[in-house]
N, C-alpha and C. Protein backbone atom coordinates (compact mmCIF):
# COMPACT_ATOMS: atom_id res chain seq x y z
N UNK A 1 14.52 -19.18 -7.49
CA UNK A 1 13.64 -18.10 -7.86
C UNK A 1 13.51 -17.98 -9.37
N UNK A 2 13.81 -19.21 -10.29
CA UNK A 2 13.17 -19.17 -11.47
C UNK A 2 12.02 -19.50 -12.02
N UNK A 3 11.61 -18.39 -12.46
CA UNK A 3 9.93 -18.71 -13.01
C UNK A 3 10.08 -19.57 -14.03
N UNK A 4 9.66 -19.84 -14.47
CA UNK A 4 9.50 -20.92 -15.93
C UNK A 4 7.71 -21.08 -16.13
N UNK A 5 6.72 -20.41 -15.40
CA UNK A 5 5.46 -20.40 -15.92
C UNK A 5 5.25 -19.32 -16.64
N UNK A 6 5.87 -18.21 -16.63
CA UNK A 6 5.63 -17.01 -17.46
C UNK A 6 5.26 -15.79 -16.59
N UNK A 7 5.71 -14.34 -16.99
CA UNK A 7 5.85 -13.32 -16.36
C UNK A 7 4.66 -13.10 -15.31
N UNK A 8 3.64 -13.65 -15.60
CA UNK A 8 2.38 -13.45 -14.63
C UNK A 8 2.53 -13.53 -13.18
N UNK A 9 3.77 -14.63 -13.03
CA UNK A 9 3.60 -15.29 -11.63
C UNK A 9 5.12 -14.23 -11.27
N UNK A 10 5.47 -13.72 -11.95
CA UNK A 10 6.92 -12.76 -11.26
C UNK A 10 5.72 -12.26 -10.16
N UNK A 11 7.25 -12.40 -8.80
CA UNK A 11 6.92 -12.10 -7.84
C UNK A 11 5.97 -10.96 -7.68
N UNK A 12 6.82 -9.53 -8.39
CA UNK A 12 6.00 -8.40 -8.15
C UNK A 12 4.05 -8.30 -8.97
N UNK A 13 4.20 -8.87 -9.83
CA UNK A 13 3.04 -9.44 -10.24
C UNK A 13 1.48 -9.67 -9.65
N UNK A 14 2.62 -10.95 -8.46
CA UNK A 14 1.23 -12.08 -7.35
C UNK A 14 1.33 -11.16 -6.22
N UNK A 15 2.46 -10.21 -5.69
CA UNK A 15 2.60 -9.39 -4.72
C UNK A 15 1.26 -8.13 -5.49
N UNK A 16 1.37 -7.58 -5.92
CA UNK A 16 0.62 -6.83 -6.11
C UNK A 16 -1.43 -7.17 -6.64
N UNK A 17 -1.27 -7.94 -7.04
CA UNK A 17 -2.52 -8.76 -7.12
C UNK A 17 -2.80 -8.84 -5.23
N UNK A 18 -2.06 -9.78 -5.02
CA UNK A 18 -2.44 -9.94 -3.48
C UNK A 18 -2.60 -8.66 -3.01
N UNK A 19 -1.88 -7.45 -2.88
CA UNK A 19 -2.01 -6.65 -2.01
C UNK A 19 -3.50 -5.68 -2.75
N UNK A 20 -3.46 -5.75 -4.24
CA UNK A 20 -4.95 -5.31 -4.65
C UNK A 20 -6.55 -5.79 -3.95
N UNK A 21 -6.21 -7.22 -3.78
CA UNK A 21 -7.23 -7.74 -3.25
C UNK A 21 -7.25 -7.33 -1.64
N UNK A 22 -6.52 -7.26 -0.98
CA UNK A 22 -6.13 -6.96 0.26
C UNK A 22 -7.04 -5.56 0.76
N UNK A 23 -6.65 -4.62 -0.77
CA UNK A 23 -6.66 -3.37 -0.39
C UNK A 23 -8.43 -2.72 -0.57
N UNK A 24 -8.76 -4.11 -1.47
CA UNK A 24 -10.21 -3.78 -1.85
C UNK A 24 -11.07 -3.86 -0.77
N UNK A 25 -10.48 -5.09 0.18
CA UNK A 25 -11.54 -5.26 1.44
C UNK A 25 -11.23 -4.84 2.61
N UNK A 26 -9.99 -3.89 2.78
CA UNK A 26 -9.71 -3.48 4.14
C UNK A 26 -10.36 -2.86 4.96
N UNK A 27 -10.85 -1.82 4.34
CA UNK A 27 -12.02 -1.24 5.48
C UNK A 27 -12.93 -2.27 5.76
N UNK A 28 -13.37 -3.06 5.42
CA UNK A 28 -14.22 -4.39 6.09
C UNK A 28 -13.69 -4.82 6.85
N UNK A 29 -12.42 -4.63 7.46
CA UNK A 29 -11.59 -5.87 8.54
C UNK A 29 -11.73 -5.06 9.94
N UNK A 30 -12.31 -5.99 10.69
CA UNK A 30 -12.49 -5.63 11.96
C UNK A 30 -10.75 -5.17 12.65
N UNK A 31 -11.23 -4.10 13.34
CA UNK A 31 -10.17 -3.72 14.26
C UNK A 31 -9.16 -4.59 14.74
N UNK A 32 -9.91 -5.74 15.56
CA UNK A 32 -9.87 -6.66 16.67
C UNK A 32 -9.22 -7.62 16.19
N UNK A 33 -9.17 -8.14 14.68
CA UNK A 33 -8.87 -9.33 14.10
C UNK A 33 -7.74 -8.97 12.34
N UNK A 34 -7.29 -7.55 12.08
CA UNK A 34 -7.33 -6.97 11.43
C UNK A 34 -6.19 -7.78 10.78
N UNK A 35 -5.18 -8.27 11.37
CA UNK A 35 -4.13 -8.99 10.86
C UNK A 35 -4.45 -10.41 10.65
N UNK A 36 -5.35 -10.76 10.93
CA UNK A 36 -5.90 -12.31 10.80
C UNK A 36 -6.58 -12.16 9.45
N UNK A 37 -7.42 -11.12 9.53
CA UNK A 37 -8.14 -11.33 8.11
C UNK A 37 -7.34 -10.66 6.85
N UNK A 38 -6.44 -9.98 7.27
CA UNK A 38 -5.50 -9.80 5.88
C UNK A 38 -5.05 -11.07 5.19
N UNK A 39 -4.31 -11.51 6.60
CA UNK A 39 -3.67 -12.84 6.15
C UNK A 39 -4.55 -13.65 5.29
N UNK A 40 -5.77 -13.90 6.07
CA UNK A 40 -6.21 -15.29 5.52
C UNK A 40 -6.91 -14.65 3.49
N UNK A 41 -7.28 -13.33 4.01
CA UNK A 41 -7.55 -12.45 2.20
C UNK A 41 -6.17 -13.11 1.52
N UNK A 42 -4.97 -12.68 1.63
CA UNK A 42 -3.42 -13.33 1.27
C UNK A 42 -3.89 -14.64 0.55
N UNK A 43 -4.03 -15.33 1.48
CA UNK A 43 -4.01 -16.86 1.59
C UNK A 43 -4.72 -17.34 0.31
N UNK A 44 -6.00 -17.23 0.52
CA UNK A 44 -7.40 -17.29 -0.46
C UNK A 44 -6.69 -16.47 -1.95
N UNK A 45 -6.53 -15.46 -1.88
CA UNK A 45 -5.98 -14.97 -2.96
C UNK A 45 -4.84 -15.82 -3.54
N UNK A 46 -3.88 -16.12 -2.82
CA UNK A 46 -2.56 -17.19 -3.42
C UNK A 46 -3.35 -18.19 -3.87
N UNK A 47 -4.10 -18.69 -3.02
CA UNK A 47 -4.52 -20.19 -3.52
C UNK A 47 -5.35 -20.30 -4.79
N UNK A 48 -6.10 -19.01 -5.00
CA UNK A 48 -6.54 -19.08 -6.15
C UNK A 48 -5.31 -18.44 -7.91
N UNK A 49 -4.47 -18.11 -7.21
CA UNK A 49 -3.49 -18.09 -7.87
C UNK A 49 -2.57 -18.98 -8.39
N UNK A 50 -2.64 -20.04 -7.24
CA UNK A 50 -2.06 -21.26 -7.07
C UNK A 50 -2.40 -22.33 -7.94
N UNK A 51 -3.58 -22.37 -8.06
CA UNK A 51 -4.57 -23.44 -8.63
C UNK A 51 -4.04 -22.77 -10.63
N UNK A 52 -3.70 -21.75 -10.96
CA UNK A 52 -4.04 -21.44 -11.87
C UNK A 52 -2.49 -21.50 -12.49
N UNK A 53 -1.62 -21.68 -11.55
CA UNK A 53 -0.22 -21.40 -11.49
C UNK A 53 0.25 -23.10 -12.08
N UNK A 54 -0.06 -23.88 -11.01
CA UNK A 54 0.00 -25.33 -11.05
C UNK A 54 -0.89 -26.09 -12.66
N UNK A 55 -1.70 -25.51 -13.03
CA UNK A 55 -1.94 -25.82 -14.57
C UNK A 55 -0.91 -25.75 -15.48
N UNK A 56 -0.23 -24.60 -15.42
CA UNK A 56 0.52 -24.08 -16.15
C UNK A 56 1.68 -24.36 -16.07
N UNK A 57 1.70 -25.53 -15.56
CA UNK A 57 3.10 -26.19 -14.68
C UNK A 57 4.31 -25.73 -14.49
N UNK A 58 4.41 -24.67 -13.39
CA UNK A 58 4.93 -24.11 -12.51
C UNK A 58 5.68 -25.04 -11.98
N UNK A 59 7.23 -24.52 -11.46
CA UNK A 59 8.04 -25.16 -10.40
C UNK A 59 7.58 -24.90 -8.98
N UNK A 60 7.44 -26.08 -8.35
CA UNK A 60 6.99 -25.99 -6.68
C UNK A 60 8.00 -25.22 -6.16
N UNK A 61 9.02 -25.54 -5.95
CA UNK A 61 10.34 -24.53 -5.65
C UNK A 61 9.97 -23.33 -5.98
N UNK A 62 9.94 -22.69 -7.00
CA UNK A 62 9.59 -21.72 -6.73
C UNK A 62 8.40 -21.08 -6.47
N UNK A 63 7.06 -21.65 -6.35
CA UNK A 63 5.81 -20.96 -5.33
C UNK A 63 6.01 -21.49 -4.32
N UNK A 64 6.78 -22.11 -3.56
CA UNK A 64 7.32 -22.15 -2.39
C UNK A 64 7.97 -20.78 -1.68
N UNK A 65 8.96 -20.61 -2.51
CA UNK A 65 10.05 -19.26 -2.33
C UNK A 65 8.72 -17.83 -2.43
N UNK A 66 8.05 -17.86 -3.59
CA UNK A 66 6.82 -16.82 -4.22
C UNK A 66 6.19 -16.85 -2.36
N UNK A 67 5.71 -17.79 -1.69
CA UNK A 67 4.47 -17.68 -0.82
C UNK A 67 5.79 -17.36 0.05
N UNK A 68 6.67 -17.67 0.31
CA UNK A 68 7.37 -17.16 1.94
C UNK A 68 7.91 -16.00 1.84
N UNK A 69 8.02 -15.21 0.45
CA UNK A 69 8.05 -14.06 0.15
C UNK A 69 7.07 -12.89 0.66
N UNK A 70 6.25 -13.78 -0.06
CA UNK A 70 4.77 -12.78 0.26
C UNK A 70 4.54 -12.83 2.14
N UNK A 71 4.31 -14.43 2.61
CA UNK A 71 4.05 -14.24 3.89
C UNK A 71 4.97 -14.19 5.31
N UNK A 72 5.94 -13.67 4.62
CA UNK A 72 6.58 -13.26 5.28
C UNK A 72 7.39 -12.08 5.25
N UNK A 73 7.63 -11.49 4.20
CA UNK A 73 7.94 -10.35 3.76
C UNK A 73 7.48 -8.92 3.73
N UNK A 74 6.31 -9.48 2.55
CA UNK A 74 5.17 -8.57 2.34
C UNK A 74 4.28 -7.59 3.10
N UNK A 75 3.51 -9.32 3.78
CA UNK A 75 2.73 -9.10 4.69
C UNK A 75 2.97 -8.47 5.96
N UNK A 76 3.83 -8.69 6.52
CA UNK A 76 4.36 -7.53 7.74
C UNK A 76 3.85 -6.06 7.15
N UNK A 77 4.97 -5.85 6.22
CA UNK A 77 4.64 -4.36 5.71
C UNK A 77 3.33 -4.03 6.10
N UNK A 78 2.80 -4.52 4.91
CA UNK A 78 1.74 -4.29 4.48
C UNK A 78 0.48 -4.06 5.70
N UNK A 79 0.75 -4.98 6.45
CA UNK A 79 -0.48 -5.17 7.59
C UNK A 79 0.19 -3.77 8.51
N UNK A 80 1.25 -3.30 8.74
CA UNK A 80 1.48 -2.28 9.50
C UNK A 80 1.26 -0.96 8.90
N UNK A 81 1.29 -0.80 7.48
CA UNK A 81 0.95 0.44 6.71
C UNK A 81 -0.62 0.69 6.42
N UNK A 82 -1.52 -0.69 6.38
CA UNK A 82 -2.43 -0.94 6.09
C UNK A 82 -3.65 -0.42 7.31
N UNK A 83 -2.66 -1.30 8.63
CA UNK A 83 -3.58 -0.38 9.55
C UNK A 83 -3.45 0.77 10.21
N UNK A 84 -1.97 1.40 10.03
CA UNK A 84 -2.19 2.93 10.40
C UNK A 84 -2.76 3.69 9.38
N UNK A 85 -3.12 3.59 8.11
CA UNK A 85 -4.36 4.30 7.25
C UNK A 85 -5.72 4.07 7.37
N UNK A 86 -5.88 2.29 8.17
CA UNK A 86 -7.09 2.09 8.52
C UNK A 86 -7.73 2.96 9.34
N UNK A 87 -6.64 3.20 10.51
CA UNK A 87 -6.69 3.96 11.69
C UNK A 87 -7.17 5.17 11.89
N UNK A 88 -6.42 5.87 11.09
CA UNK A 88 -6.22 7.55 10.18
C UNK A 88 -8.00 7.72 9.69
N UNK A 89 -8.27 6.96 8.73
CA UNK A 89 -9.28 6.80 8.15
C UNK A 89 -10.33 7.04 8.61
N UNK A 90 -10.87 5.63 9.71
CA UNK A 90 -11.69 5.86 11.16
C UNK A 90 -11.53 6.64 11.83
N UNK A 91 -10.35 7.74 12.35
CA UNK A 91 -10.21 8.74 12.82
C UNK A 91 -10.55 10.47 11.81
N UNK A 92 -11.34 10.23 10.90
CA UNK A 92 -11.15 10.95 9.87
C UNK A 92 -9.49 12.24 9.50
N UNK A 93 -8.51 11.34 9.85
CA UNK A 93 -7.46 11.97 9.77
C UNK A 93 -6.94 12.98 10.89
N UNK A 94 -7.42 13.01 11.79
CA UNK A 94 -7.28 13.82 12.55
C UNK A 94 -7.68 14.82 12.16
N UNK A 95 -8.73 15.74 11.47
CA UNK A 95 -9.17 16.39 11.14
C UNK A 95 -10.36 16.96 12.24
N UNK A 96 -10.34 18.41 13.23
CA UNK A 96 -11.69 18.71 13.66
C UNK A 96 -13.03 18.37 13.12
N UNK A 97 -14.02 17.91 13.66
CA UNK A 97 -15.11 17.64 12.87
C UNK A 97 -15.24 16.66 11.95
N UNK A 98 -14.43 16.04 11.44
CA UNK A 98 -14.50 15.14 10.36
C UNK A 98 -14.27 15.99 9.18
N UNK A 99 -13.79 17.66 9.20
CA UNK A 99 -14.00 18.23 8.12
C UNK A 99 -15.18 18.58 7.33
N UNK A 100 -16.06 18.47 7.99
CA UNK A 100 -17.83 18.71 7.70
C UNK A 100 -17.69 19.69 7.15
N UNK A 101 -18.38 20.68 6.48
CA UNK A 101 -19.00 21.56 5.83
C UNK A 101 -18.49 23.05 6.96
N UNK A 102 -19.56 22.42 8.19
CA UNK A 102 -19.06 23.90 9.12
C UNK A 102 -17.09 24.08 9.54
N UNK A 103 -16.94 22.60 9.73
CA UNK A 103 -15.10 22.61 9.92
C UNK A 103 -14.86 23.70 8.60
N UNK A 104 -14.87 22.94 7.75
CA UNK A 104 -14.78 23.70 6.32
C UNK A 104 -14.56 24.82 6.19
N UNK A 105 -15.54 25.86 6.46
CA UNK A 105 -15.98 27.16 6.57
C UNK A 105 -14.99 28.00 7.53
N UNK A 106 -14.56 27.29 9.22
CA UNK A 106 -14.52 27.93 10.40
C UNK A 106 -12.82 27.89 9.22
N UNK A 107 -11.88 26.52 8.90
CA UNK A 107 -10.71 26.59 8.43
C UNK A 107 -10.52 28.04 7.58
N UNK A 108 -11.08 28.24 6.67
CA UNK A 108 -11.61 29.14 5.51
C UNK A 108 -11.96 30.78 5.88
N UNK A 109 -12.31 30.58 7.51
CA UNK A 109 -12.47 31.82 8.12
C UNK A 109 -11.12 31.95 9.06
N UNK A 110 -10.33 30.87 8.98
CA UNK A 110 -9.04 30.89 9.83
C UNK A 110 -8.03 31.06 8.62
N UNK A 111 -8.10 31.25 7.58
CA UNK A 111 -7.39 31.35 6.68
C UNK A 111 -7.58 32.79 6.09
N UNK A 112 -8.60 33.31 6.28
CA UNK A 112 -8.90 34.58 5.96
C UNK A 112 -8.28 35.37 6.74
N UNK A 113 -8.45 35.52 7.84
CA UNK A 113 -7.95 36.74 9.40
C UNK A 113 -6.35 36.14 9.11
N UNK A 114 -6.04 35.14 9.04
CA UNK A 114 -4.49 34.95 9.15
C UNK A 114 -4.01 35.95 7.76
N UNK A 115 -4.43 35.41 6.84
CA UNK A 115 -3.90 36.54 5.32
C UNK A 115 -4.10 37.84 5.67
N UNK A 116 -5.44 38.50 6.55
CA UNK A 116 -5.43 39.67 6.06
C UNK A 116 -4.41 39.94 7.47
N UNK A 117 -3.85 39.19 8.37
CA UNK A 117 -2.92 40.14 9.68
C UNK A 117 -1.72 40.01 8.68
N UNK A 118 -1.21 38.59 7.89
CA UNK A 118 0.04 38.89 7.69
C UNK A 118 0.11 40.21 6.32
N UNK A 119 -1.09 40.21 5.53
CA UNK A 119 -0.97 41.39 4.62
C UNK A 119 -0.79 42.78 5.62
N UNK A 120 -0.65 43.09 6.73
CA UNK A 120 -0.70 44.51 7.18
C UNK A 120 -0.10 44.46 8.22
N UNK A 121 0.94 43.29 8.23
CA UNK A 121 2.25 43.30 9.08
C UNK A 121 3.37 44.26 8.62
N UNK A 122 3.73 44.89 8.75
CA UNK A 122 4.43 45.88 8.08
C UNK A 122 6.39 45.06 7.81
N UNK A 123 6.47 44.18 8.24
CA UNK A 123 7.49 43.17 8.49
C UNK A 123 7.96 42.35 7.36
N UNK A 124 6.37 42.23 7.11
CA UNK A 124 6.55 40.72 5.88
C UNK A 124 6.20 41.19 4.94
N UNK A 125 7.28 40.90 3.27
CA UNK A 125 6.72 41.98 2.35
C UNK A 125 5.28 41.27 1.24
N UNK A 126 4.47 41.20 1.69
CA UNK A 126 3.38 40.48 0.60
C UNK A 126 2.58 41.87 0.17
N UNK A 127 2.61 41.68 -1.42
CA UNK A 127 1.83 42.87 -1.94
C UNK A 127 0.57 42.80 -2.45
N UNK A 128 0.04 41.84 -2.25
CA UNK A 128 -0.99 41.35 -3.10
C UNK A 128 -1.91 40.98 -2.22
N UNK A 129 -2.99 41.75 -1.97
CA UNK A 129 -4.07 41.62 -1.21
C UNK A 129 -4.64 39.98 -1.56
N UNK A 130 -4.72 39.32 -2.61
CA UNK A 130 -5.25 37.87 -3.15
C UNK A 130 -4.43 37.18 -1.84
N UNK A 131 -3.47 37.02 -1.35
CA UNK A 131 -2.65 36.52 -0.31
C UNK A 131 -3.99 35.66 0.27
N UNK A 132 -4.42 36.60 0.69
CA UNK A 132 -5.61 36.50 2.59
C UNK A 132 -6.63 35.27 1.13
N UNK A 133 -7.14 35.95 0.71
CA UNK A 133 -8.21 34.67 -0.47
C UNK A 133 -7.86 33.36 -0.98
N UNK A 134 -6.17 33.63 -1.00
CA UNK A 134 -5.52 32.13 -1.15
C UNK A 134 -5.80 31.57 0.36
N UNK A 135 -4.75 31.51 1.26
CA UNK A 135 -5.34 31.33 2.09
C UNK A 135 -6.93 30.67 2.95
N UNK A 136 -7.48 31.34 2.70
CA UNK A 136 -9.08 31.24 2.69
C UNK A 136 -9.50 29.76 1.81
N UNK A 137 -9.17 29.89 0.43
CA UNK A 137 -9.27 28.82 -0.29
C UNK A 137 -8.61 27.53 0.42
N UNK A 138 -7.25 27.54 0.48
CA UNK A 138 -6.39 26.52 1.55
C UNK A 138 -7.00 25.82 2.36
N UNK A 139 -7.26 27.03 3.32
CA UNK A 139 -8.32 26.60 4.49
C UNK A 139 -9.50 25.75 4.37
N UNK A 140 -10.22 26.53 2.98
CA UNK A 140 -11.70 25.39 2.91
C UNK A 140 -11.19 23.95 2.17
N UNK A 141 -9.95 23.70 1.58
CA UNK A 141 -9.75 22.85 1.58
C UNK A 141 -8.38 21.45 1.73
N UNK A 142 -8.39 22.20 3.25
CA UNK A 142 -7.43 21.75 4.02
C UNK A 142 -7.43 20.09 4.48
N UNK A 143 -9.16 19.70 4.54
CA UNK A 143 -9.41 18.28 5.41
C UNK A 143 -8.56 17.51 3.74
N UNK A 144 -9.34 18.05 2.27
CA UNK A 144 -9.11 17.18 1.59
C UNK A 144 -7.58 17.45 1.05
N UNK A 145 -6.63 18.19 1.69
CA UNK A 145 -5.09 18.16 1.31
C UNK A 145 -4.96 17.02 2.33
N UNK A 146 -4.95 17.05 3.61
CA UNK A 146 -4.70 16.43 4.61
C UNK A 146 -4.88 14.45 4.01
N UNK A 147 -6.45 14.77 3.41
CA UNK A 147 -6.22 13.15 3.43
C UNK A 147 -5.34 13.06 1.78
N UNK A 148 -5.36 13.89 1.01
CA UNK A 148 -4.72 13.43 0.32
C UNK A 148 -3.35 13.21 0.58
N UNK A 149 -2.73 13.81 1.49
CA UNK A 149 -1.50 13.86 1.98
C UNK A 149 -1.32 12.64 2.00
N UNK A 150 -1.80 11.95 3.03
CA UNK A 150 -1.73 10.31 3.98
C UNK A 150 -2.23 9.35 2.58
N UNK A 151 -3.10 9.84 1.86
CA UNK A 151 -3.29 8.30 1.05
C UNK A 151 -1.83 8.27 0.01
N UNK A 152 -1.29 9.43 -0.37
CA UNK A 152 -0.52 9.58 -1.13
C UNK A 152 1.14 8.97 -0.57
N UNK A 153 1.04 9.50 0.71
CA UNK A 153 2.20 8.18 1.47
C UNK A 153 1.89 6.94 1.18
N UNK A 154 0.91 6.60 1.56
CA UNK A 154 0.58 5.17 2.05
C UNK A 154 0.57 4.34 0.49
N UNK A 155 0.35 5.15 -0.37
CA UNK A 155 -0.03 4.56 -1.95
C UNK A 155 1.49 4.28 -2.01
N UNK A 156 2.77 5.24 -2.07
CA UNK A 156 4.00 5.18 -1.79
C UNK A 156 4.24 4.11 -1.31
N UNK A 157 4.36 4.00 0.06
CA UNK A 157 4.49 2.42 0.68
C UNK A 157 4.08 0.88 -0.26
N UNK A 158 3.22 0.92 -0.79
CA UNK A 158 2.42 0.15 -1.40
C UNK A 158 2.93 -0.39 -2.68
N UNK A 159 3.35 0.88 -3.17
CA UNK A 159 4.29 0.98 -4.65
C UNK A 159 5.79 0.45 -4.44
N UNK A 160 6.64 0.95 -2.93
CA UNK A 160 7.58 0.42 -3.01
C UNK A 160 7.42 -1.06 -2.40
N UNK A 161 6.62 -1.90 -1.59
CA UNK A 161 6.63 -2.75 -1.92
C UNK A 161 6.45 -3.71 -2.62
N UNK A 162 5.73 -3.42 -4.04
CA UNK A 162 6.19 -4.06 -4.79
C UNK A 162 7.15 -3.72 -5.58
N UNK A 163 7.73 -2.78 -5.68
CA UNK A 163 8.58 -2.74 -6.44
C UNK A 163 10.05 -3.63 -5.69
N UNK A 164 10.34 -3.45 -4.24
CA UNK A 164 10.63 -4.12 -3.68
C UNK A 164 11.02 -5.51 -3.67
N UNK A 165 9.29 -6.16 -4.10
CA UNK A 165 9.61 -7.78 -4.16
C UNK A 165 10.07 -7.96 -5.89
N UNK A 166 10.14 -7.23 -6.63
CA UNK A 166 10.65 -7.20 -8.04
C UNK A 166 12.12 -7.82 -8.29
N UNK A 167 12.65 -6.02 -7.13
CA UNK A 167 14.02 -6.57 -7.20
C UNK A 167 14.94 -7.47 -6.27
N UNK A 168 14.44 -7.90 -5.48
CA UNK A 168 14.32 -8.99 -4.95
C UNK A 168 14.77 -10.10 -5.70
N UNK A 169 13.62 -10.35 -6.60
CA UNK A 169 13.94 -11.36 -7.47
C UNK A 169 14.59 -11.63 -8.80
N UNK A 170 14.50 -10.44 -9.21
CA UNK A 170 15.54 -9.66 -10.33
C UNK A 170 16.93 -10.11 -9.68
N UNK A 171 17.44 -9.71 -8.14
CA UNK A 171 18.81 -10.22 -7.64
C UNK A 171 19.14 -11.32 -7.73
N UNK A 172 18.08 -12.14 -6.98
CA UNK A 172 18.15 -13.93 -6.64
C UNK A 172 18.00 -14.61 -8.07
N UNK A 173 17.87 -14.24 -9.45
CA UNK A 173 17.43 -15.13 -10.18
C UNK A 173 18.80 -15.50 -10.85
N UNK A 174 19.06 -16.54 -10.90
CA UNK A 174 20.29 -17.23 -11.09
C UNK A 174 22.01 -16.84 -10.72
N UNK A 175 21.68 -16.17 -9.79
CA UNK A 175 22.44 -15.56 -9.47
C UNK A 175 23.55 -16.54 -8.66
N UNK A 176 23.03 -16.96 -7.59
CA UNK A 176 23.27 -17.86 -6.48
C UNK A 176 22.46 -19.42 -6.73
N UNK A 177 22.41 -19.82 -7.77
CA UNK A 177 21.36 -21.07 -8.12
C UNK A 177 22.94 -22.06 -8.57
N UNK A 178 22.37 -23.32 -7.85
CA UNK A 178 23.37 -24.30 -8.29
C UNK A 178 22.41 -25.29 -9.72
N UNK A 179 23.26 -25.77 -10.09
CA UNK A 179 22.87 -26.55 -11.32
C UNK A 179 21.51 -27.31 -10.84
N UNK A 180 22.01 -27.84 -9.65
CA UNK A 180 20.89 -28.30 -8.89
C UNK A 180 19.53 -28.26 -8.74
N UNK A 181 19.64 -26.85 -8.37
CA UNK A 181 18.79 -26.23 -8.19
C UNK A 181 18.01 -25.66 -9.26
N UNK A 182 18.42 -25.17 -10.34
CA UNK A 182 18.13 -24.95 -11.54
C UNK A 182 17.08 -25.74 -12.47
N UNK A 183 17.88 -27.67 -12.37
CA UNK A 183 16.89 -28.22 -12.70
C UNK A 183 15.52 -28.65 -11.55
N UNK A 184 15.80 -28.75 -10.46
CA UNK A 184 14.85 -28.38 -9.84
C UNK A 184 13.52 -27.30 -9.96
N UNK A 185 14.08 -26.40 -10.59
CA UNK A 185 13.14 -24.95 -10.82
C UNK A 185 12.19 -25.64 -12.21
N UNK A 186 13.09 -26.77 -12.51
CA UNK A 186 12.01 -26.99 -14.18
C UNK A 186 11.56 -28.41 -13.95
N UNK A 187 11.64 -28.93 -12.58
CA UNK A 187 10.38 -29.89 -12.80
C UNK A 187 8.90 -29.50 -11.53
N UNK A 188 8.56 -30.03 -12.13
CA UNK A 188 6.67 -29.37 -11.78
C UNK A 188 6.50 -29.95 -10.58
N UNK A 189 5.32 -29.37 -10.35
CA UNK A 189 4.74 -30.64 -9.17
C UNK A 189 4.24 -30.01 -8.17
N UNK A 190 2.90 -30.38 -7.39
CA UNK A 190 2.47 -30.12 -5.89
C UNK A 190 3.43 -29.71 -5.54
N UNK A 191 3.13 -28.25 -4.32
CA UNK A 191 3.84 -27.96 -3.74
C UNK A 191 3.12 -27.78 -2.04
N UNK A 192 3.78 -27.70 -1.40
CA UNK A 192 3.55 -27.98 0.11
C UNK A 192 3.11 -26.90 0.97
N UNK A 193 2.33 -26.74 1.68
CA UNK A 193 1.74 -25.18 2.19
C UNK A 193 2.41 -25.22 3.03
N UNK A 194 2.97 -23.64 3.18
CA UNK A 194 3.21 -23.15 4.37
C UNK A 194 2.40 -23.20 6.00
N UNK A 195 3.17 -23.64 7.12
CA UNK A 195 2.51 -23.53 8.22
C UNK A 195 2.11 -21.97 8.40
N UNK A 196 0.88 -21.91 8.72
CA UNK A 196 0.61 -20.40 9.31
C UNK A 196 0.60 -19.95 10.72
């Protein structure tokens, strides 16, 4: 896991490039095929990474280790986080209505009657009539907490995997490397594709 082409190709780097490109065309990926076309986005993306990597004469050994990282590591994640937001998404979050305008309003009118019962519960001490108007506000904009909620996980997920494949390689880098192996990491050369 020694680079010797320069910080570009650190793992977390091509992991995050890949998963940028990934993330640009996901809503385009059919339901039906959704893990096929991540992958092969992956693929296309490495390879054009690859091509640019191998100029710069890169150790095969390590974009060997770089791609079984990614496609095997990564990509799991990623394709399982990727399509329960796809999911979410197309489902407009589970949100009544899609959160339309009238959802909007009815939330906003369910946020109102709730403030003004708990303001004149004699139980609960709220003194401030604004209570029921917060509320109200909440309500009208509840669909867009909701999705911000879920993209803000899912961005999470996203972030720790790469940060993930960082230290990863931050661990493995000469850590466990035999001399062997070492000079191995510094001579160049074609490297061999992974079966998919």
């Amino acid at each position: 896991m020694l680079n010797i082409a320069g910080s570009e190709y650190d793992y977390a780097q091509v992991v995050y490039v890949v998963l940028q490109e990934c993330e640009h065309r996901r809503r385009s990926f059919e339901e039906e095929s959704f893990e096929a076309e991540v992958r092969a986005c992956a693929a296309e993306k490495l390879a054009e990474i690859k091509a640019v990597y191998d100029e710069s004469g890169g150790s095969a050994v390590y974009w060997e280790a770089l791609e079984k990282e990614v496609d095997e590591v990564v990509l799991p994640q990623y394709i399982e986080a990727a399509g329960a937001i796809t999911e979410q998404e197309r489902n407009s979050f589970g949100i009544w209505r899609g959160g339309d305008l009238g959802a909007r309003f009815a939330f906003a009118l369910a946020g109102l009657v709730i403030g003004g019962i708990i303001i004149k519960l004699p139980f609960i001490p709220i003194y401030e009539d604004m209570f029921a108007f917060a509320l109200t506000a909440a309500g009208f904009l509840y669909p867009d907490l909701i999705r911000f909620m879920h993209e803000r996980r899912y961005t999470k997920v996203l972030n720790r995997i790469v940060a993930d494949s960082a230290r990863y390689q931050e661990n493995g880098r000469l850590h466990y490397m035999t001399t062997q192996d070492i000079k191995k990491a510094f001579e160049p050369g074609e490297t061999r594709r992974l079966p998919r």
